[in-house]
Protein backbone atom coordinates (compact mmCIF):
# COMPACT_ATOMS: atom_id res chain seq x y z
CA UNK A 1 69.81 68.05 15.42
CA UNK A 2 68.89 71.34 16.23
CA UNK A 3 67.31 74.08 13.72
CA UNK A 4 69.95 76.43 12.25
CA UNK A 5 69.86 79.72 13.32
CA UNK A 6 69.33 83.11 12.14
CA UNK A 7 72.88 82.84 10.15
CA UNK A 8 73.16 79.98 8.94
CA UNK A 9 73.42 78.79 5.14
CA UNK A 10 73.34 75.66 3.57
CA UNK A 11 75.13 75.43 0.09
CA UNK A 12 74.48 71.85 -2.05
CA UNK A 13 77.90 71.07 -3.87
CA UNK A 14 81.96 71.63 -3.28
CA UNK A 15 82.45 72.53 -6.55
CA UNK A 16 84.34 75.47 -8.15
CA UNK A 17 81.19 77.94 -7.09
CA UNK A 18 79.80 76.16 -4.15
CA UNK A 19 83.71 76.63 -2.28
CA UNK A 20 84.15 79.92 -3.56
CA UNK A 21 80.83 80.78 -2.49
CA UNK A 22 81.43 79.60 1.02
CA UNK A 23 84.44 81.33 1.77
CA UNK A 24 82.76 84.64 0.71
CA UNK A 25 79.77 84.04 3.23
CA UNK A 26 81.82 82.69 6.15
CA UNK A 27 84.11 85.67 5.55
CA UNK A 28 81.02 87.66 5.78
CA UNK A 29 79.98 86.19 9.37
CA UNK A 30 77.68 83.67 8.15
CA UNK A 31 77.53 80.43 9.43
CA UNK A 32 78.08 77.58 6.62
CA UNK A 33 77.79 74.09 5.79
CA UNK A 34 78.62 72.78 2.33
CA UNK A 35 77.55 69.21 1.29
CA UNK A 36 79.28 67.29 -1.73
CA UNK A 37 78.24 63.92 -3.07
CA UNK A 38 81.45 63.24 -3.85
CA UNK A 39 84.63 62.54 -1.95
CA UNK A 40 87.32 65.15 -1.00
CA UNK A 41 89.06 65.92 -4.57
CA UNK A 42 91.89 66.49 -2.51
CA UNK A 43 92.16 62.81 -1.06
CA UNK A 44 92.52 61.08 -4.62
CA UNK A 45 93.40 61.76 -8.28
CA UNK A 46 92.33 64.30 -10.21
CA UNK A 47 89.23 62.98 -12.77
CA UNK A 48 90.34 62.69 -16.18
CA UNK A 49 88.60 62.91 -19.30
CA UNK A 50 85.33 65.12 -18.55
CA UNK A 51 86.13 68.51 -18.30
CA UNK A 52 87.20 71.46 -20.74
CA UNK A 53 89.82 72.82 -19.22
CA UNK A 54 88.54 76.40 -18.23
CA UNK A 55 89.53 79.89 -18.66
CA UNK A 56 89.51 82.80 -16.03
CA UNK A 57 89.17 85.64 -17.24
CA UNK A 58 88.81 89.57 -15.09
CA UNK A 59 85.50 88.67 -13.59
CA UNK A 60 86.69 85.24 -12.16
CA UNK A 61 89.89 87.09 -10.73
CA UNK A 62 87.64 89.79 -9.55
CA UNK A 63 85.40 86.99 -7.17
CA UNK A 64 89.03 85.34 -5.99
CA UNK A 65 90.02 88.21 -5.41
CA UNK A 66 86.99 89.42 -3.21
CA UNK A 67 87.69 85.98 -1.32
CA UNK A 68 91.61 86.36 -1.26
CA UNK A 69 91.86 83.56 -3.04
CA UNK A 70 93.43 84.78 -6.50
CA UNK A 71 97.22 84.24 -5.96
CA UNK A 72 96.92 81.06 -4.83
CA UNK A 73 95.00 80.09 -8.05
CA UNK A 74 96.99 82.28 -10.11
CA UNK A 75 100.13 80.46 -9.26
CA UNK A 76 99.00 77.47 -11.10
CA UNK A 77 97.39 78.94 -14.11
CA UNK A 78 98.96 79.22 -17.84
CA UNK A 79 98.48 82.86 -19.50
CA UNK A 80 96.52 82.59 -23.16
CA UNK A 81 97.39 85.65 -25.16
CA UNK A 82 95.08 84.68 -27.90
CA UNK A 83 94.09 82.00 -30.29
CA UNK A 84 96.40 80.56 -31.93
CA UNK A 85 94.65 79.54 -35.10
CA UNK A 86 95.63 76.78 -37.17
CA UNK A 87 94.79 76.79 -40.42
CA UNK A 88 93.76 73.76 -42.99
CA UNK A 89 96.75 74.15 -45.12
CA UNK A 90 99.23 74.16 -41.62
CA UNK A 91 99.76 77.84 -41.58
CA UNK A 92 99.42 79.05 -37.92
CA UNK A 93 98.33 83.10 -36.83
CA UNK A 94 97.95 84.52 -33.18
CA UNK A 95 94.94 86.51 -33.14
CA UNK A 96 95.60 88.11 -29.84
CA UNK A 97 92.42 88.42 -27.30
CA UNK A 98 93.49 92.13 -25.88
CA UNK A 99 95.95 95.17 -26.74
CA UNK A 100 99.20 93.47 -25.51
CA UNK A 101 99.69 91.40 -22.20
CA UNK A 102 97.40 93.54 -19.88
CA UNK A 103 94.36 91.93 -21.73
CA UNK A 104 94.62 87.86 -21.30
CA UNK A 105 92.87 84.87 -19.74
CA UNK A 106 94.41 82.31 -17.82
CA UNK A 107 93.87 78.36 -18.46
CA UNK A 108 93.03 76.93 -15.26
CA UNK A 109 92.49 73.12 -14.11
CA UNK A 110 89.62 72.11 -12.98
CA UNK A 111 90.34 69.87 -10.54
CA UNK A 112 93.62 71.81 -9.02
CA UNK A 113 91.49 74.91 -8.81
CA UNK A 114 88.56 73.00 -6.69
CA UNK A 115 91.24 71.74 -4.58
CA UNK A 116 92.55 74.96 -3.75
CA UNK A 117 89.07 76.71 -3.50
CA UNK A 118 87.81 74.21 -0.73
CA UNK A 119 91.22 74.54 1.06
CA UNK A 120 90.39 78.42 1.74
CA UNK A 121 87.01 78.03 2.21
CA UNK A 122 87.77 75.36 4.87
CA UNK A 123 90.38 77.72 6.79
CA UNK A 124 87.48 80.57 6.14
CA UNK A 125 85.58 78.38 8.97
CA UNK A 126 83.07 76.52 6.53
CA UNK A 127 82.56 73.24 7.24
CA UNK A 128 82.43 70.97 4.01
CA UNK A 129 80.87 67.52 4.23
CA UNK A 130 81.80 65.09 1.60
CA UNK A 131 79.88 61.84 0.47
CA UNK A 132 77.13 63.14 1.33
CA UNK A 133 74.44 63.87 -1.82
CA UNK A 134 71.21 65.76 -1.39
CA UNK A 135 68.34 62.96 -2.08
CA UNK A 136 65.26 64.98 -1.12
CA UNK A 137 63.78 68.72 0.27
CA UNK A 138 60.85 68.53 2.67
CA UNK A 139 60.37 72.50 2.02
CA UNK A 140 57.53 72.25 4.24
CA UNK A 141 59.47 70.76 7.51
CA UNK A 142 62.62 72.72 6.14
CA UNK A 143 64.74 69.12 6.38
CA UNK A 144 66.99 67.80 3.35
CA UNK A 145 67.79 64.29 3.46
CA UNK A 146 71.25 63.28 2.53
CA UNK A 147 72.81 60.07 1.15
CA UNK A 148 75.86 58.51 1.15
CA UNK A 149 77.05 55.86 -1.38
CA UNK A 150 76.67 52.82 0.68
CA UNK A 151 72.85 54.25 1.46
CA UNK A 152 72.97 55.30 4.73
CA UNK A 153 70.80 58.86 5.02
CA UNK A 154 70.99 61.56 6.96
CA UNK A 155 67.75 64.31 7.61
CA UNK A 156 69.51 67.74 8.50
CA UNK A 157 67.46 70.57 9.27
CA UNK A 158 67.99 74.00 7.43
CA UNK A 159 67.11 77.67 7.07
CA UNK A 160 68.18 78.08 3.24
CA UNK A 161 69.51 76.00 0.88
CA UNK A 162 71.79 77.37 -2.06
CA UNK A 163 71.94 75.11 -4.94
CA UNK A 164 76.12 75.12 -6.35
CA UNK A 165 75.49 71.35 -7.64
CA UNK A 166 76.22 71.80 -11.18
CA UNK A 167 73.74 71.38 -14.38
CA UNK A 168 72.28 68.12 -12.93
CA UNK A 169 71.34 69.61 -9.64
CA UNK A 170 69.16 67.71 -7.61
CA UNK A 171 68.66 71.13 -5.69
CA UNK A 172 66.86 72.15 -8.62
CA UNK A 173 64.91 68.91 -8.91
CA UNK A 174 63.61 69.39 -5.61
CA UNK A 175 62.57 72.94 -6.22
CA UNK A 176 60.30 72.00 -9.43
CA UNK A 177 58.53 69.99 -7.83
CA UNK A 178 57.16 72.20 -5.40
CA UNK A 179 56.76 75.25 -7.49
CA UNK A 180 57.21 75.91 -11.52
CA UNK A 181 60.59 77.12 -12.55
CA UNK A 182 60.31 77.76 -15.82
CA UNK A 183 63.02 75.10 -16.79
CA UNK A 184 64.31 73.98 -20.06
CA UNK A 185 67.48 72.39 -21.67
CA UNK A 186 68.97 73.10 -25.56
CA UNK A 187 70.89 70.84 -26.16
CA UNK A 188 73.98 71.24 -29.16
CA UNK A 189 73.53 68.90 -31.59
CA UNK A 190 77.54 68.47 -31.32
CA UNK A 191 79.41 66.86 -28.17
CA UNK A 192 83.29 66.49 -27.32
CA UNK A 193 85.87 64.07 -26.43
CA UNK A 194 89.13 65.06 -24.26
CA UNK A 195 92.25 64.54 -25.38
CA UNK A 196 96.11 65.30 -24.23
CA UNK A 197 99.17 66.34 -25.62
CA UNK A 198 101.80 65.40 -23.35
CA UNK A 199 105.02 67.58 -22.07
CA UNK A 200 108.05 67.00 -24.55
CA UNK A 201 111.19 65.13 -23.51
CA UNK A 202 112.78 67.71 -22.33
CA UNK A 203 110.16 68.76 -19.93
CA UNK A 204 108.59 71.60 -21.58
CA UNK A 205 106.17 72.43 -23.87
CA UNK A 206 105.38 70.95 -27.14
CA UNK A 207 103.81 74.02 -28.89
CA UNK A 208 103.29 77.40 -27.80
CA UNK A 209 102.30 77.74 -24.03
CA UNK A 210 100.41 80.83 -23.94
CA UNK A 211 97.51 80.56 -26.58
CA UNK A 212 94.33 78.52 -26.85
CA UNK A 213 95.21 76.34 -30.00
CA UNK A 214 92.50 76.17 -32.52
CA UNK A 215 91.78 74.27 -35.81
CA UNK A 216 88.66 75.30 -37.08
CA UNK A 217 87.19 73.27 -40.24
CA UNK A 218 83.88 74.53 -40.61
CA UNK A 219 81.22 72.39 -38.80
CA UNK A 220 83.37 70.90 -36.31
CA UNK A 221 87.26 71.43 -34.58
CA UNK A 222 89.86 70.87 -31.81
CA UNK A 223 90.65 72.90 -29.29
CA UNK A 224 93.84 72.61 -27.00
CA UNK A 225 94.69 74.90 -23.84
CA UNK A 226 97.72 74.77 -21.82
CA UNK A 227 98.32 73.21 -18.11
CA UNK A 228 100.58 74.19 -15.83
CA UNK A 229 102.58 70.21 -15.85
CA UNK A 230 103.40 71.41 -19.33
CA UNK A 231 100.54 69.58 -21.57
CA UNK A 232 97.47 70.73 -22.90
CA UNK A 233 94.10 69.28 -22.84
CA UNK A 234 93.05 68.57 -25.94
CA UNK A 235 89.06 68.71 -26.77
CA UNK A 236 87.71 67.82 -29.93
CA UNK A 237 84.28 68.87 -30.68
CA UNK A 238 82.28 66.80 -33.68
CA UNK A 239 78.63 66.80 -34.51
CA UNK A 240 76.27 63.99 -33.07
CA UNK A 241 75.45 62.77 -36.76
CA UNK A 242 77.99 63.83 -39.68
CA UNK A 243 77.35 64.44 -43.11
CA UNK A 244 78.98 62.46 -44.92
CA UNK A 245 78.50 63.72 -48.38
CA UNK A 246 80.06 67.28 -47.03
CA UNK A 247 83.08 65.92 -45.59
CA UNK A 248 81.77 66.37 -42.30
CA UNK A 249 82.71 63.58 -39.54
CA UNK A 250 80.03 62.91 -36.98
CA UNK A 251 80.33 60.82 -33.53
CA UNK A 252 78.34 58.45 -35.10
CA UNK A 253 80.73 57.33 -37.27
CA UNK A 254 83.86 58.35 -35.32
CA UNK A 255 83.21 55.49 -32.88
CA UNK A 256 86.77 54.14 -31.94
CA UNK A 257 90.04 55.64 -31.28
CA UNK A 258 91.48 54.14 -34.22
CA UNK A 259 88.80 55.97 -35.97
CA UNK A 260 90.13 58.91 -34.26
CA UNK A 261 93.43 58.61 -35.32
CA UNK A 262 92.43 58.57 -38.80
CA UNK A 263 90.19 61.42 -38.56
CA UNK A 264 93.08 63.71 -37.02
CA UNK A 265 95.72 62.60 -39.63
CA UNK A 266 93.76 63.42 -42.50
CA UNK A 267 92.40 66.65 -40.59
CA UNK A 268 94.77 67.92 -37.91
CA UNK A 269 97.59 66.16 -38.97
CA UNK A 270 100.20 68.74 -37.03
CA UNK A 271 98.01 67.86 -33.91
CA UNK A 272 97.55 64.01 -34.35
CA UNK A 273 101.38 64.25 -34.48
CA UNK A 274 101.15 65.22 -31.02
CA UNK A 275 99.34 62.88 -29.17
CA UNK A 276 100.36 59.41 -28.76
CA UNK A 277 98.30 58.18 -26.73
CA UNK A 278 94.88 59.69 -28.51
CA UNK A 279 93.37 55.85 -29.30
CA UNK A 280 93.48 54.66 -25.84
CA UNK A 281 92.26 58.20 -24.50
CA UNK A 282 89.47 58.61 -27.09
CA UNK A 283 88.31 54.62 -26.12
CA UNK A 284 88.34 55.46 -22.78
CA UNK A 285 87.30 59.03 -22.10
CA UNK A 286 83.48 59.80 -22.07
CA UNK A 287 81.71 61.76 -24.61
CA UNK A 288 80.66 64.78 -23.31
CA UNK A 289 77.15 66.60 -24.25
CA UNK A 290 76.61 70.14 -24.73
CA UNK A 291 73.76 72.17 -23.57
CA UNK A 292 72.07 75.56 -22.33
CA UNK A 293 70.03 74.91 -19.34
CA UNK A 294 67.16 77.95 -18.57
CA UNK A 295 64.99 78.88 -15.64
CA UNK A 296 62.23 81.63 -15.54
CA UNK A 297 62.88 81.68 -11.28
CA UNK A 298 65.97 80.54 -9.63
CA UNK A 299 64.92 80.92 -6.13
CA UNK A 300 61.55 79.49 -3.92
CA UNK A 301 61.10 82.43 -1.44
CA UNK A 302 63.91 82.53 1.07
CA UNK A 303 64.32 78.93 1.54
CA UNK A 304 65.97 77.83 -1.80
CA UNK A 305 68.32 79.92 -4.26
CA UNK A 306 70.37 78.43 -7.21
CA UNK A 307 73.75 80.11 -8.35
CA UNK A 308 76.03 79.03 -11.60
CA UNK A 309 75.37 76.07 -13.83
CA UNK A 310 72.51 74.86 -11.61
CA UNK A 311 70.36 78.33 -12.90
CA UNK A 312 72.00 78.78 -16.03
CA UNK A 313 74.22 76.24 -17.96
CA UNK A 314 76.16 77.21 -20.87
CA UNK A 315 78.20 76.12 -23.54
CA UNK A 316 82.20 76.49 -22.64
CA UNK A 317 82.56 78.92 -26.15
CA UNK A 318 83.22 81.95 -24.47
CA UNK A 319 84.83 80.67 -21.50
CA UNK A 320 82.78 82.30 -19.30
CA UNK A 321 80.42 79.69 -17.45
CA UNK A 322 83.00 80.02 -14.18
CA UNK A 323 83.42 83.21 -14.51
CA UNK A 324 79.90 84.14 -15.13
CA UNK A 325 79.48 81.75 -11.38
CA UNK A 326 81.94 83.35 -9.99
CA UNK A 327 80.16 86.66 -10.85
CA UNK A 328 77.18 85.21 -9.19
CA UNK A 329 78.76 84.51 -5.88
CA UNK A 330 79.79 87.71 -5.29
CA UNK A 331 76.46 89.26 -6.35
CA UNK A 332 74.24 86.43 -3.81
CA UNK A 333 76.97 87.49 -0.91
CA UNK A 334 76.20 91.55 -1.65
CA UNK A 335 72.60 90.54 -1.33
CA UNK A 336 72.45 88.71 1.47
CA UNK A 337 74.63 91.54 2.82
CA UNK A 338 72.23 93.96 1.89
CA UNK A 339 68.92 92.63 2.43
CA UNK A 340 67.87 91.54 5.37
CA UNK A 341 65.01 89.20 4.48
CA UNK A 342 66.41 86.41 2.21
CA UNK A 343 63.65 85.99 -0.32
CA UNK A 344 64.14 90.14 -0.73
CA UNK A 345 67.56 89.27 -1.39
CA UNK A 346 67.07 86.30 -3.54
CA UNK A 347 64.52 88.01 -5.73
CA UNK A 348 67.18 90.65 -6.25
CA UNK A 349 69.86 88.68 -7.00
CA UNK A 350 67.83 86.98 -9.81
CA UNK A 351 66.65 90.45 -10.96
CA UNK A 352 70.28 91.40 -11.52
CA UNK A 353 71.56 88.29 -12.87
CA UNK A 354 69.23 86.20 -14.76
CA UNK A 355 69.18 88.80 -17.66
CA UNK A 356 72.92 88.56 -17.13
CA UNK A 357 72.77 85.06 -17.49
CA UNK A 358 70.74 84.86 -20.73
CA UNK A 359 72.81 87.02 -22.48
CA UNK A 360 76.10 85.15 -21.97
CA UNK A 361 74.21 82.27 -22.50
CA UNK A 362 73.32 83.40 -26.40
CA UNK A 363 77.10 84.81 -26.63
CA UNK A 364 78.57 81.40 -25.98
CA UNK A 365 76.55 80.02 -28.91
CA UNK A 366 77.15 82.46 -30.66
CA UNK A 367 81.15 82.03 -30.32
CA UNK A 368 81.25 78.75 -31.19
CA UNK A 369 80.02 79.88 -34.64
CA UNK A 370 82.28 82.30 -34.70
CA UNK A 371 85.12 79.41 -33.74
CA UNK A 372 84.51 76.83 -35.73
CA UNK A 373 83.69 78.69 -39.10
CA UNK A 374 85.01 81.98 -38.91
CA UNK A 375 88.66 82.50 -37.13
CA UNK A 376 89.57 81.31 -40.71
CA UNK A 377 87.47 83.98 -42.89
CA UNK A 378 88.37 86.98 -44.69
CA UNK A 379 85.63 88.91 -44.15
CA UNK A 380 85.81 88.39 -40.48
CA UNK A 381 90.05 88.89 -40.13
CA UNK A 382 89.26 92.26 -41.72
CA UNK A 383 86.51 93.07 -39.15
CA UNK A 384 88.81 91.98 -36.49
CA UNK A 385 91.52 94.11 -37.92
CA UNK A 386 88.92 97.15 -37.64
CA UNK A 387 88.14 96.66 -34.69
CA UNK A 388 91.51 97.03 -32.78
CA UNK A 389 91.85 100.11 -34.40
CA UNK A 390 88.71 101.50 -33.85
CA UNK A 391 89.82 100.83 -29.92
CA UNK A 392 92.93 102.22 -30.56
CA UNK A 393 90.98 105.68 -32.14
CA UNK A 394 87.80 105.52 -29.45
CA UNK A 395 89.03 103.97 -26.32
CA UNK A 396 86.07 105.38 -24.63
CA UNK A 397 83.43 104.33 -27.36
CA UNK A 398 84.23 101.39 -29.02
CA UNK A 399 85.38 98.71 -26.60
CA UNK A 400 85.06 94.91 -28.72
CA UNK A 401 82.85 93.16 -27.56
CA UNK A 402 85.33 89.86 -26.08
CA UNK A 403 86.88 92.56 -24.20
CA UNK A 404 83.82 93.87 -22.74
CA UNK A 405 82.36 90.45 -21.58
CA UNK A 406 86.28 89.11 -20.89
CA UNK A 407 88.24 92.26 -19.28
CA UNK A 408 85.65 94.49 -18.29
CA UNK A 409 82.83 94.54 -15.69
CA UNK A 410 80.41 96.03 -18.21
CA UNK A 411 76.94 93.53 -17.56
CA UNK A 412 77.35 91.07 -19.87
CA UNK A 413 73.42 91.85 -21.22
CA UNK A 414 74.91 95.36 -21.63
CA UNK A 415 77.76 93.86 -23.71
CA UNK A 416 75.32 91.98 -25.88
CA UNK A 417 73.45 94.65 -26.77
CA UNK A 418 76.82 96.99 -27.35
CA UNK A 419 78.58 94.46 -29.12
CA UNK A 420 75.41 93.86 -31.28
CA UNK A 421 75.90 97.42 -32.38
CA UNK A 422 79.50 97.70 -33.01
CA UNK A 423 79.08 94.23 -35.40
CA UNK A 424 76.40 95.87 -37.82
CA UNK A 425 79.54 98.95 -37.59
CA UNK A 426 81.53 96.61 -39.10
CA UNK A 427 80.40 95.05 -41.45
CA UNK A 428 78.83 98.32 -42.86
CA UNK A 429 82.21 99.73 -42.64
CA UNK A 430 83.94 97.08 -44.46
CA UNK A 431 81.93 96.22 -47.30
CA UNK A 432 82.84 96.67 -50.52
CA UNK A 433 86.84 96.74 -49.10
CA UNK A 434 89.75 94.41 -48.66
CA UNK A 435 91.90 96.47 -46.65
CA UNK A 436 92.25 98.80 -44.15
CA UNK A 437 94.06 100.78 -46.32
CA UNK A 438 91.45 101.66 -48.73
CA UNK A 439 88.88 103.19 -45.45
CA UNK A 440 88.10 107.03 -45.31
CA UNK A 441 89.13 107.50 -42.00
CA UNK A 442 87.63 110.63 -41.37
CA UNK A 443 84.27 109.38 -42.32
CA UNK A 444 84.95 105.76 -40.11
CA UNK A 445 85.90 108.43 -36.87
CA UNK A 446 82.54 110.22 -38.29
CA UNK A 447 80.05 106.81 -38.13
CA UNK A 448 81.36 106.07 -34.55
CA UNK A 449 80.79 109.10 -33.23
CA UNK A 450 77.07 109.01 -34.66
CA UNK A 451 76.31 105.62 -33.26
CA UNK A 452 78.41 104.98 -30.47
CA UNK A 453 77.72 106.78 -27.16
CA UNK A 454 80.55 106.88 -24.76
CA UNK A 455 80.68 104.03 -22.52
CA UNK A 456 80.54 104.36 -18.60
CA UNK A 457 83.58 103.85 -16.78
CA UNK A 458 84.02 100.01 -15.89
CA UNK A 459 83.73 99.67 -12.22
């Protein structure tokens, strides 16, 4: 075969950002090959059982967008006004995510949005190979050698590779050994098992459609978000190893669905009664793990460049690891566009994003905290209470910070550091109350104007 030229791009992995990523180059006049170890998602059923469903939020519609590709997807997502929250003793509250309806996020399916991402990229001109895994780089002779299942391989030559192949990319496998990324995994001592709670007879939903359902208990919880067939994906989170002398179940000893069963009648009773078929999908759906993945360099020169979970995997907490990959795309395509040396452009891209990256990266940890222990809390209901009305009084200084990272474009390392400000606000402002009602106002409008600058205009 003969070398690639001057425009050509090679992206490892069909997934959600190796399609999307594809139809933004070839729209861009780049030439582009895509190669997938998999077959074509859209020649079989949809995997079950090892995926959180996800959640697009404004900067995941902003990349469709760029690529035209956001009405298609939109047509099959479920709006999520907030979390629906329910409580130990079977209350339930909506603790909205935005103002009103302009402010939501959008449950998506995995699999239904990778079908229709490769579809455009496909009629975008780029040409998507399936069953065909990366094995090996040769950086040197610039030649990957690709495998299919039944071992045959195939040595294609290449100007660039761009690593989309997920958290276990081989991409990135290759890379280390040639040069030292900086690479290390955190893993959560807690994984999850998917669940589903079917449509009711009649067709429709059996609980509110448009919220992500939560029932925090402390150190662990279930999760459900809504599909457009009218069930929800269920996703219970547990740690490794309970504690048994807290009361707190574990994996280790939740080991069977009938164990299951028991566990969600005694704990989420109103959701065990909602999901018949939880013992045969518990014994038969894998547990998944839960980890942050970090690199010191995601690129080797021009010839290699990693985008999404490959340089920086995340926990699903803030629902922002496709969005934050989406994000990425469209940064690597301005690049490229802008630079006209590739490891200039690389080098820029991870100078923008990595920071980026680490900074949603802590947030996502941080929300699961904040999910698990403290939807439920006084303290933090007040806060939360504050805080919409401190948006309400100072649109243009105090923006929370889920609707910086979720409906803004603000940098997510800028949001961090913001949000980080307007928490310590908070609290400070709070303590020693109950209510709202019993806040000075004039001295509240007072402390935001002393520590909170106006924020730029989102772009």
């Amino acid at each position: 075969m003969n070398p690639p030229n001057d425009k050509h791009l090679t992206i490892i992995g069909a997934g959600l950002a190796g399609a999307l990523l594809a139809t933004l180059l070839a729209r861009r006049g780049w030439e582009v090959d895509v190669y997938e170890k998999r077959d074509d998602p859209r020649k079989r059923d949809l995997e079950r059982g090892r995926s959180i469903n996800l959640a697009l939020a404004e900067r995941g519609r902003n990349a469709l967008r760029n690529a035209d590709a956001d009405e298609a997807v939109m047509a099959q997502a479920v709006m999520m006004r907030g979390r629906m929250v329910h409580f130990a003793d079977g209350r339930t509250d909506l603790q909205r995510y935005g103002r009103d309806d302009s402010e939501v996020i959008w449950s998506v399916h995995r699999g239904e949005l990778n079908r229709i991402l490769l579809d455009i990229a496909e009629a975008a001109g780029a040409r998507v190979h399936f069953d065909l895994g990366l094995q090996s780089v040769d950086f040197e002779a610039c030649t990957a050698r690709y495998a299919r299942r039944d071992g045959e391989t195939h040595d294609v030559p290449f100007r660039t590779l761009i690593g989309a192949d997920g958290a276990g990319s081989q991409l990135r496998q290759s890379m280390g050994t040639v040069a030292d990324l900086g690479e290390r995994t955190d893993f959560l001592d807690h994984s999850y098992k998917e669940l589903e709670i079917p449509p009711a007879a009649d067709g429709g939903f059996l609980i509110e459609p448009n919220a992500l359902h939560i029932w925090p208990r402390g150190r662990y919880m279930c999760i459900a978000l809504p599909n457009d067939e009218q069930t929800f994906t269920v996703t219970l989170f547990l740690p490794n190893t309970g504690n048994p002398t807290a009361g707190v179940p574990g994996f280790d000893s939740i080991r069977s669905g009938a164990d299951a069963r028991a566990l969600f009648d005694r704990e989420f009773p109103d959701a065990s009664a909602l999901i018949p078929r939880l013992e045969h999908d518990f014994d038969h759906n894998p547990t998944g793990v839960l980890g942050t993945l970090y690199l010191d360099r995601w690129h080797l020169d021009g010839r290699a460049v990693l985008v999404g979970d490959a340089a920086h995997a995340m926990v699903p907490f803030h629902g922002q690891g496709m969005n934050c990959a989406f994000e990425d795309c469209v940064a690597l395509a301005d690049h490229l566009d802008r630079h006209g040396n590739r490891a200039e452009a690389f080098a820029a891209f991870q100078r923008e994003r990595l920071p980026n990256a680490r900074a949603i990266q802590h947030m996502a940890l941080e929300n699961y905290l904040e999910m698990r222990d403290r939807v439920d809390d006084d303290d933090y209901l007040l806060q939360r209470a504050l805080e919409h009305k401190l948006a309400e009084r100072h649109p243009d200084r105090f923006v929370p910070r889920y609707a910086m990272v979720t409906f803004r474009h603000i940098p997510y390392a800028v949001a961090l550091v913001r949000g980080n400000l307007q928490r310590e606000l908070l609290v400070q402002l709070t303590r020693g109350h109950d209510s709202l009602a019993t806040l000075d106002w004039d001295k509240v409008d007072a402390a935001v104007r002393a520590k909170l600058a106006p924020l730029p205009a989102d772009r």
